[in-house]
N, C-alpha and C. Protein backbone atom coordinates (compact mmCIF):
# COMPACT_ATOMS: atom_id res chain seq x y z
N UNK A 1 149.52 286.88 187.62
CA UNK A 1 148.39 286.25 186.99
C UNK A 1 147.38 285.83 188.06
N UNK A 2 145.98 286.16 188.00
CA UNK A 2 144.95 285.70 188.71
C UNK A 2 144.26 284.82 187.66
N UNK A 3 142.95 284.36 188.36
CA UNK A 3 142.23 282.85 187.99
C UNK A 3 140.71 284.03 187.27
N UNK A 4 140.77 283.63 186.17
CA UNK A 4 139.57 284.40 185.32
C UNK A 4 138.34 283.38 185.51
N UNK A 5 137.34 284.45 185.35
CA UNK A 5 136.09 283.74 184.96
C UNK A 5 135.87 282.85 183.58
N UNK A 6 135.31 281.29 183.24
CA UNK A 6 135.43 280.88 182.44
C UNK A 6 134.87 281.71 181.01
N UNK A 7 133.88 282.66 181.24
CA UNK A 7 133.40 283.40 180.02
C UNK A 7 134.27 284.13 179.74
N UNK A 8 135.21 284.63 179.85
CA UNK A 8 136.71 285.51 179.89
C UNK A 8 137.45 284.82 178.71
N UNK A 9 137.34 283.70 178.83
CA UNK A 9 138.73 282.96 178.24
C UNK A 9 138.57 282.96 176.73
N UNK A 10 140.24 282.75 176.18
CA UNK A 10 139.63 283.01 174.41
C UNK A 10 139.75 282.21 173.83
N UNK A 11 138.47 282.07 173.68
CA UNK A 11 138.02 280.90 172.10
C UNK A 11 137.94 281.26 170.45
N UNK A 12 138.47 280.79 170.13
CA UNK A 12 138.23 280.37 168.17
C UNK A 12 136.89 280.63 168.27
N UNK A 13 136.65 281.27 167.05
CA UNK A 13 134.91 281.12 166.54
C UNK A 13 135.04 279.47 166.18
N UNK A 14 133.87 279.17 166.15
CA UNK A 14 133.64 277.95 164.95
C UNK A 14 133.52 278.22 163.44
N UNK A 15 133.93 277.33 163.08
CA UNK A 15 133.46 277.65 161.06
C UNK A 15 134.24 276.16 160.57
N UNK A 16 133.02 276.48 159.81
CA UNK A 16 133.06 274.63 159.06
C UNK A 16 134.80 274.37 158.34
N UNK A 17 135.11 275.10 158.42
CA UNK A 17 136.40 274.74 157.48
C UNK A 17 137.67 274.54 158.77
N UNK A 18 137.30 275.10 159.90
CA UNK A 18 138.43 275.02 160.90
C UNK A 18 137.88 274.57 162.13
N UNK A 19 136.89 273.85 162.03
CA UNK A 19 136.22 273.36 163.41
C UNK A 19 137.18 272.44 164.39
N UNK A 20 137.71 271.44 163.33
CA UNK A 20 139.04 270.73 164.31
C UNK A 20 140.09 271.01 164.91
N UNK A 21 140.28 272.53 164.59
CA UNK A 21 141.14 273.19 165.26
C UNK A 21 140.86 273.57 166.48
N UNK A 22 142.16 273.10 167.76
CA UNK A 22 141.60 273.66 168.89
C UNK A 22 142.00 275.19 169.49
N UNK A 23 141.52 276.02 170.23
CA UNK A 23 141.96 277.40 170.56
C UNK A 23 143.01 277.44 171.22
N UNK A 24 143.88 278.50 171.68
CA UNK A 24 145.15 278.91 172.85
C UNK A 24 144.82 277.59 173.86
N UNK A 25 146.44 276.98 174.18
CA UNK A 25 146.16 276.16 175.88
C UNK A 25 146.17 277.26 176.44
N UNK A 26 145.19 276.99 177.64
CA UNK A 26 145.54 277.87 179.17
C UNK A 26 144.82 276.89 179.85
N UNK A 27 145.51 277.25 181.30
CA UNK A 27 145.65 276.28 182.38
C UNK A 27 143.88 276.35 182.74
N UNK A 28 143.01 275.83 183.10
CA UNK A 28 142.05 274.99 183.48
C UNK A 28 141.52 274.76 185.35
N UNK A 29 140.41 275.44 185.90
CA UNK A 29 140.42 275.09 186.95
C UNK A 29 138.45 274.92 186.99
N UNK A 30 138.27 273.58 187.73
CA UNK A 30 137.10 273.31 187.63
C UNK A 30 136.39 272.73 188.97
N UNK A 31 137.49 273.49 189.83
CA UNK A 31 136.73 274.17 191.36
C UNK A 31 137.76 272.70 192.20
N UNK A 32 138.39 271.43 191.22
CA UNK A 32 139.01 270.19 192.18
C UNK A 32 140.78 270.50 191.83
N UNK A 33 141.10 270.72 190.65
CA UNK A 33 142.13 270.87 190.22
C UNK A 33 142.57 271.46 188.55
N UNK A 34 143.67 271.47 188.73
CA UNK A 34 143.90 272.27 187.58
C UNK A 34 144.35 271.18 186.47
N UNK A 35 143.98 271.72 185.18
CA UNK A 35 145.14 270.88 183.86
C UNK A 35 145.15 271.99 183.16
N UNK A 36 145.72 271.62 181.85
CA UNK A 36 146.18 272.40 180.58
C UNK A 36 144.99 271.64 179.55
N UNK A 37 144.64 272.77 179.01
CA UNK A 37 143.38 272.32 177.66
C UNK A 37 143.08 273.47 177.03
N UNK A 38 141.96 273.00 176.17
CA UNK A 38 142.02 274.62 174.76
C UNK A 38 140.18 274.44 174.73
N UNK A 39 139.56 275.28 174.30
CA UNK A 39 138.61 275.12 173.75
C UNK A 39 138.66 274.27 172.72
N UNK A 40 137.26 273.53 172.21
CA UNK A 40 137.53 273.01 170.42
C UNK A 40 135.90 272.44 170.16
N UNK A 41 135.61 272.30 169.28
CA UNK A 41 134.04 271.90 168.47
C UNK A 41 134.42 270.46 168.04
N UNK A 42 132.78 270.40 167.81
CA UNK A 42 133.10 268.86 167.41
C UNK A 42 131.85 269.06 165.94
N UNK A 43 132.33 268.37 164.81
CA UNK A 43 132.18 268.55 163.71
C UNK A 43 130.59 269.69 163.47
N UNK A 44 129.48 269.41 164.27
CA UNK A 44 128.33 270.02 164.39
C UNK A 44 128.01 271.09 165.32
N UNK A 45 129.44 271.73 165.68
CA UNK A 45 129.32 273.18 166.29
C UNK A 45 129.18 273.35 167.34
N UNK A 46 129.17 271.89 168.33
CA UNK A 46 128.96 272.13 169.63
C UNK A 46 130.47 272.18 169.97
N UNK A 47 130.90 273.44 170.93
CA UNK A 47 131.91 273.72 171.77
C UNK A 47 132.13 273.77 172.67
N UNK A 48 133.13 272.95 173.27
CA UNK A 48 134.22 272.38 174.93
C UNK A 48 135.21 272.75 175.32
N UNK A 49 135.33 272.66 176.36
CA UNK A 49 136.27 273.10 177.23
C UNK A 49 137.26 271.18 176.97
N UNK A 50 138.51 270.83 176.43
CA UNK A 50 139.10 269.82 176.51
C UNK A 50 140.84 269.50 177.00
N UNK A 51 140.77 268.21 177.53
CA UNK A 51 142.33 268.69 178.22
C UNK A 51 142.68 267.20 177.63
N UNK A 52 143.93 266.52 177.67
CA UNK A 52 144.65 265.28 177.55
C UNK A 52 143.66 264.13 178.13
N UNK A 53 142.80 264.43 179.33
CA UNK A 53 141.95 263.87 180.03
C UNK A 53 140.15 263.47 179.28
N UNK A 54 140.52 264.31 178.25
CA UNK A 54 138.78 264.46 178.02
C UNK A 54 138.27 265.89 178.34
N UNK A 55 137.20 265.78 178.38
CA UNK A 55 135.95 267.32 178.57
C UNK A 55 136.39 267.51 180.09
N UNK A 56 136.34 268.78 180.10
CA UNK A 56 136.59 269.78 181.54
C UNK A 56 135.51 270.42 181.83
N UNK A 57 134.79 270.28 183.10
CA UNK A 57 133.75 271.13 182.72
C UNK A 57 134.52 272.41 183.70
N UNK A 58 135.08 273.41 183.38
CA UNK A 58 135.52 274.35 183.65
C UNK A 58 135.11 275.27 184.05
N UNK A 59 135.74 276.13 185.17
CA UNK A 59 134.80 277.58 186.23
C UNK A 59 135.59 278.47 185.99
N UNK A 60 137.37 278.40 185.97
CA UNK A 60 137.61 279.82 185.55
C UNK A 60 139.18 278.79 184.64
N UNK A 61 139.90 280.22 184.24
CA UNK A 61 140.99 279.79 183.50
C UNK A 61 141.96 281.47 183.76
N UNK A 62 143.56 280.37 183.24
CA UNK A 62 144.04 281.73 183.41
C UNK A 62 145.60 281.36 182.40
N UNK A 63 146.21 282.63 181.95
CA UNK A 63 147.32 281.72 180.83
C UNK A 63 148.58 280.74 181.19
N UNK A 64 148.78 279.99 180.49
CA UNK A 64 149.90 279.52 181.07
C UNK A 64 151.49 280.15 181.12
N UNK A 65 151.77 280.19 181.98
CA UNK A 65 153.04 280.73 182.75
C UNK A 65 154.09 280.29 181.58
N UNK A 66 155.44 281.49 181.55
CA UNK A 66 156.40 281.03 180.64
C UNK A 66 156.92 280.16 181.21
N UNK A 67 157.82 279.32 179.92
CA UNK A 67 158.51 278.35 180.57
C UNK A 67 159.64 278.71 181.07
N UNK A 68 160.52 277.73 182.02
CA UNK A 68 161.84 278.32 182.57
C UNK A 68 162.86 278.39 181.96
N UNK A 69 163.84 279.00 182.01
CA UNK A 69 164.83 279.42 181.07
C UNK A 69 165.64 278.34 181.48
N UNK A 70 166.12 277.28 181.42
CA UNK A 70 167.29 276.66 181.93
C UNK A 70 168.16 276.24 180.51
N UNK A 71 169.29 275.74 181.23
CA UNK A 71 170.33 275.48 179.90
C UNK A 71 170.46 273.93 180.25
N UNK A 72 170.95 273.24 179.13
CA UNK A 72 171.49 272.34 179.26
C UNK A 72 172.65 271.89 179.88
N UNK A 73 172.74 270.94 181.13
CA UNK A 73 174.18 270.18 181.38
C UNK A 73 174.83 269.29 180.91
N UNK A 74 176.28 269.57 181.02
CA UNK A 74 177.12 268.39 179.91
C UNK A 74 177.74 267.76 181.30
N UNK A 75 177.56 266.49 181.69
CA UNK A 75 178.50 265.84 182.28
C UNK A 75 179.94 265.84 181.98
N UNK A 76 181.45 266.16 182.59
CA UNK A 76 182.56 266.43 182.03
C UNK A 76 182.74 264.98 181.64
């Protein structure tokens, strides 16, 4: 996986009936550090880049990595 250009990345259309819905997470880089966030609108169609933090203003993105396979340990 390489670091995409932010116009690359995939967003939800908007539409009045699913605007609160936010798009795919992928990881987030805005030239200081990285987070996890999705695209999403806010009731009047304007659309963001958003993470746990608030608005990202974002430069590129890229998907997030699977998770690791591990198993659970049982103490005997």
């Amino acid at each position: 996986m390489k670091w995409e250009p932010i116009e690359t990345a995939p967003v939800q259309p908007y539409t009045e009936e699913t605007w609160f819905q936010s798009g795919p997470s992928v990881l987030l880089w805005n030239g200081n550090w990285c987070e996890i966030g999705s695209y999403s609108y806010t009731r009047k169609g304007a659309g963001r880049w958003r993470s746990n933090r608030g608005v990202v203003t974002a430069t590129h993105w890229m998907p997030l990595p699977e998770p690791p396979n591990a198993e659970l340990r049982r103490e005997p």
